[in-house]
N, C-alpha and C. Protein backbone atom coordinates (compact mmCIF):
# COMPACT_ATOMS: atom_id res chain seq x y z
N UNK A 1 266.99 31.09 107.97
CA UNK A 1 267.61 29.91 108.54
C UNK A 1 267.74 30.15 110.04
N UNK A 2 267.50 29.30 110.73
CA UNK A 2 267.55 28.99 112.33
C UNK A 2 268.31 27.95 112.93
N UNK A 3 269.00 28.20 113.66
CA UNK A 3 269.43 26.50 114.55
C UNK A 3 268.98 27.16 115.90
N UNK A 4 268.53 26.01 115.65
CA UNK A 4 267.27 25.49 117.07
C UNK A 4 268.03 24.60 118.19
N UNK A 5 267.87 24.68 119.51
CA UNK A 5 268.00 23.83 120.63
C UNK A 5 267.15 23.05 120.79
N UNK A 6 265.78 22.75 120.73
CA UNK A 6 264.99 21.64 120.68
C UNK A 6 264.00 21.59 119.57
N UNK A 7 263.88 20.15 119.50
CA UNK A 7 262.68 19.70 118.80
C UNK A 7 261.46 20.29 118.80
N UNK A 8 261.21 20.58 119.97
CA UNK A 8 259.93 21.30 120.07
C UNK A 8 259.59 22.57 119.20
N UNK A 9 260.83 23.48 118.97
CA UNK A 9 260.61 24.42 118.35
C UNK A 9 259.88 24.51 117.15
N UNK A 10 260.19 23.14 116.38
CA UNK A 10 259.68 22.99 114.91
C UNK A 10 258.01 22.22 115.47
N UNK A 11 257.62 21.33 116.36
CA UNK A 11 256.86 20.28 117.10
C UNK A 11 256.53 19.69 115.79
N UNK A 12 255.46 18.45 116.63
CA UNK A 12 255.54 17.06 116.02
C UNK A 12 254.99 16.86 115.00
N UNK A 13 254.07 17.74 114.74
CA UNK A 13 253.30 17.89 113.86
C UNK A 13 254.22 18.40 111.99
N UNK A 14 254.70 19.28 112.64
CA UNK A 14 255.61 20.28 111.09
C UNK A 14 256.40 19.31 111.10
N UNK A 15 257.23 18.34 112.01
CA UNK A 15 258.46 17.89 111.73
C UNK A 15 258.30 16.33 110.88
N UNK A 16 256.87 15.97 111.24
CA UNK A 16 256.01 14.50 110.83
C UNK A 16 255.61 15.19 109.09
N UNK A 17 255.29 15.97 109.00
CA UNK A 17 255.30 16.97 107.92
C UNK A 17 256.53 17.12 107.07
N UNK A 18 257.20 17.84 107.50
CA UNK A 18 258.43 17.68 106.53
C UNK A 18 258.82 16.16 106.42
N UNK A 19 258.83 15.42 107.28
CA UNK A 19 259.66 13.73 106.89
C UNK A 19 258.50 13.46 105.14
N UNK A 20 257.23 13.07 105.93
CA UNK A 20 256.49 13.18 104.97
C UNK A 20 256.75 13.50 103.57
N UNK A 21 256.49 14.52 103.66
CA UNK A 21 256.76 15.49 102.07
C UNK A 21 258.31 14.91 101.53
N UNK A 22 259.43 15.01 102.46
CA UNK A 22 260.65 14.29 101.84
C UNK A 22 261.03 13.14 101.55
N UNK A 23 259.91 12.44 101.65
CA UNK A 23 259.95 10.95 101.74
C UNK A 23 258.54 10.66 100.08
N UNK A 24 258.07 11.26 99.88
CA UNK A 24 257.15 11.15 98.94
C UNK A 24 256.76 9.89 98.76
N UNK A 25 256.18 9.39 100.40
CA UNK A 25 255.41 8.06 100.16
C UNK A 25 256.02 6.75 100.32
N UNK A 26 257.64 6.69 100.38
CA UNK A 26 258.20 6.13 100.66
C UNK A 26 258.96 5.65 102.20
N UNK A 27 259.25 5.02 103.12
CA UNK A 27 259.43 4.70 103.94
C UNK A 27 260.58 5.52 104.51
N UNK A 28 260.43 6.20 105.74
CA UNK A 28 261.56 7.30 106.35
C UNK A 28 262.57 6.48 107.04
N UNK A 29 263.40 7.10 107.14
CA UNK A 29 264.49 6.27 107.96
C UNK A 29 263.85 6.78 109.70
N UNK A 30 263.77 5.72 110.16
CA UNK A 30 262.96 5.68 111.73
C UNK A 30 264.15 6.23 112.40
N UNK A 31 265.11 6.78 112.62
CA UNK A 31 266.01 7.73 113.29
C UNK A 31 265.49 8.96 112.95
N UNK A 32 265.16 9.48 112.18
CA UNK A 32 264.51 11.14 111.91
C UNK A 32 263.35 11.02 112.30
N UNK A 33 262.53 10.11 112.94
CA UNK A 33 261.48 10.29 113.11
C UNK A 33 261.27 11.30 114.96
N UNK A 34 260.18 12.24 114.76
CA UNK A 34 259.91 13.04 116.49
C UNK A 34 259.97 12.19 117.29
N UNK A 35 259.09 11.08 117.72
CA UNK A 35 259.49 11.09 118.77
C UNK A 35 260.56 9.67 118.93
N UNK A 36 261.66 8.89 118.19
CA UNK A 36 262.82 8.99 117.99
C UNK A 36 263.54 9.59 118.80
N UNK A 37 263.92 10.69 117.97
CA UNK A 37 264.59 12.06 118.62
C UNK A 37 264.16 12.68 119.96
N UNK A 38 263.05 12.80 120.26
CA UNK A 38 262.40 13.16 121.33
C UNK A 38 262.77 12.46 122.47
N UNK A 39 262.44 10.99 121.83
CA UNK A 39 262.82 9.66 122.89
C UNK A 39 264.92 10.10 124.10
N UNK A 40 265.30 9.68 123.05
CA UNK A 40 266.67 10.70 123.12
C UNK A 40 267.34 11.21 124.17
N UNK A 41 266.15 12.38 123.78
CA UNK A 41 266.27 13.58 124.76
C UNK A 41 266.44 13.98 125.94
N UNK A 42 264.75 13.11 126.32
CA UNK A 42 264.04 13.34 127.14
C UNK A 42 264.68 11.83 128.11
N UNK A 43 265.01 10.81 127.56
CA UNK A 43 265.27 9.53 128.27
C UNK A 43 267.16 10.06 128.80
N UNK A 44 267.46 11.17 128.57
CA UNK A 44 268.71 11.44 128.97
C UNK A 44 270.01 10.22 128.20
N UNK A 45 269.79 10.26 126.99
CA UNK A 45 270.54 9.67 126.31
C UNK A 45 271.56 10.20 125.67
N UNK A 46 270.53 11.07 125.32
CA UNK A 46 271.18 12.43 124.32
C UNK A 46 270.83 14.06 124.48
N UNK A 47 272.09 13.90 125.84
CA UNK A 47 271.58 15.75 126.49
C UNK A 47 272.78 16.17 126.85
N UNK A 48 272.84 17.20 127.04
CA UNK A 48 273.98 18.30 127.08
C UNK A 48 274.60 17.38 128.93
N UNK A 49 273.87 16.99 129.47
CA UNK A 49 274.37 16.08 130.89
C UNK A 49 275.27 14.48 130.10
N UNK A 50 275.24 14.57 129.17
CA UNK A 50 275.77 13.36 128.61
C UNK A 50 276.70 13.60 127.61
N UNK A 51 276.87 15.04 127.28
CA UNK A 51 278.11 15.53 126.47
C UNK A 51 277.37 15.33 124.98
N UNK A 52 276.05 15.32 124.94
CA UNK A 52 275.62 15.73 123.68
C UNK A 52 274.74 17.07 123.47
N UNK A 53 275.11 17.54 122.48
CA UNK A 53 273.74 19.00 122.65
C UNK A 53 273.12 18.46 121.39
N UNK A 54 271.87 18.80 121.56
CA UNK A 54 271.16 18.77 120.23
C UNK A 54 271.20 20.39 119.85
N UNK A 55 270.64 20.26 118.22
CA UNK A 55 270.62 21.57 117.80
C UNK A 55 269.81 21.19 116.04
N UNK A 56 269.00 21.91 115.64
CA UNK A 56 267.96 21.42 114.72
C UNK A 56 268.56 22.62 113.46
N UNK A 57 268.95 22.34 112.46
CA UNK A 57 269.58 23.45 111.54
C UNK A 57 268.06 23.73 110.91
N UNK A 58 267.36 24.38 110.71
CA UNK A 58 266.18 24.66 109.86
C UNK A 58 266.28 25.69 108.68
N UNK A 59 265.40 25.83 108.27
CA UNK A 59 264.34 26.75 107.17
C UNK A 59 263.22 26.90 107.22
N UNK A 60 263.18 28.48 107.55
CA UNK A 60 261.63 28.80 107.37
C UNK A 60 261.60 30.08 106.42
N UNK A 61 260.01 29.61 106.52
CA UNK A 61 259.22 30.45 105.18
C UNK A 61 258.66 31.69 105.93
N UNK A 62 258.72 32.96 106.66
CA UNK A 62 257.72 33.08 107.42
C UNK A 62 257.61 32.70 108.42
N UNK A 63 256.49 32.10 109.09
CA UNK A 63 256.07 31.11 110.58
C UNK A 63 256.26 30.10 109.79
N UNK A 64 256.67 29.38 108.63
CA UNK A 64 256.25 27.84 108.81
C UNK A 64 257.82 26.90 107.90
N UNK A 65 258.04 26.03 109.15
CA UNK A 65 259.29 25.47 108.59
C UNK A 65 259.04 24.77 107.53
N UNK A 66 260.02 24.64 106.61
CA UNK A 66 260.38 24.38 105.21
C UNK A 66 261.15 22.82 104.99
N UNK A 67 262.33 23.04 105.81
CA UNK A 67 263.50 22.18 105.70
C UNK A 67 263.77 22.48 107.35
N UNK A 68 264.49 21.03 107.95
CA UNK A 68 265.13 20.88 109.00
C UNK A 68 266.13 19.87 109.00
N UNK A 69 267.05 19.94 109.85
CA UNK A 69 267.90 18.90 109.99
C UNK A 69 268.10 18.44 111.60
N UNK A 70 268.76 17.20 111.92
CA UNK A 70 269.30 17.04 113.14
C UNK A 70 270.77 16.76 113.17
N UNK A 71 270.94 17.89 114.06
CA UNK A 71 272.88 17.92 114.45
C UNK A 71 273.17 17.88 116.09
N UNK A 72 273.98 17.03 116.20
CA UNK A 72 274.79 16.87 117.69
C UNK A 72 276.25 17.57 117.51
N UNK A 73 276.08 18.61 119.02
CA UNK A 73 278.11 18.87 119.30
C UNK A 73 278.25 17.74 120.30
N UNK A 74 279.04 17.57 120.14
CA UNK A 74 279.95 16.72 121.33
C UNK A 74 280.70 17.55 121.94
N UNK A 75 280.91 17.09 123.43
CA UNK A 75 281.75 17.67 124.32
C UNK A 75 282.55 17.28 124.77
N UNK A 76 282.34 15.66 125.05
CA UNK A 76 283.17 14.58 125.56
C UNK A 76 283.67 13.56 124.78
């Protein structure tokens, strides 16, 4: 188990991957989706300058993530 500071750690690819597989074909909730989250980030919406931190709770196998989650601390 890992908690991660960015998205990137898991990237877009494993994380489009796991939604995938947990979704078995069925429609994801478009908030878990990369670049979503990415959007976020990077648009200074949701950054440690705005009193949010991101932080990604995971599971890995080895090199290859399993399970992930998305968690915010608040500061403000």
């Amino acid at each position: 188990m890992r908690l991660l500071t960015s998205l990137d750690q898991v990237g877009e690819k494993s994380w489009g991957e796991l939604l995938d597989a947990s979704h078995q074909g069925q429609a994801c909730n478009p908030f878990l989706r990369y670049a979503y989250l990415h959007a976020l980030h990077t648009s200074g919406a949701a950054c440690p300058e705005t009193g949010w931190h991101p932080h990604y709770l995971s599971l890995w196998d080895e090199t290859e993530c399993v399970a992930a989650m998305p968690l915010y601390r608040k500061d403000h």
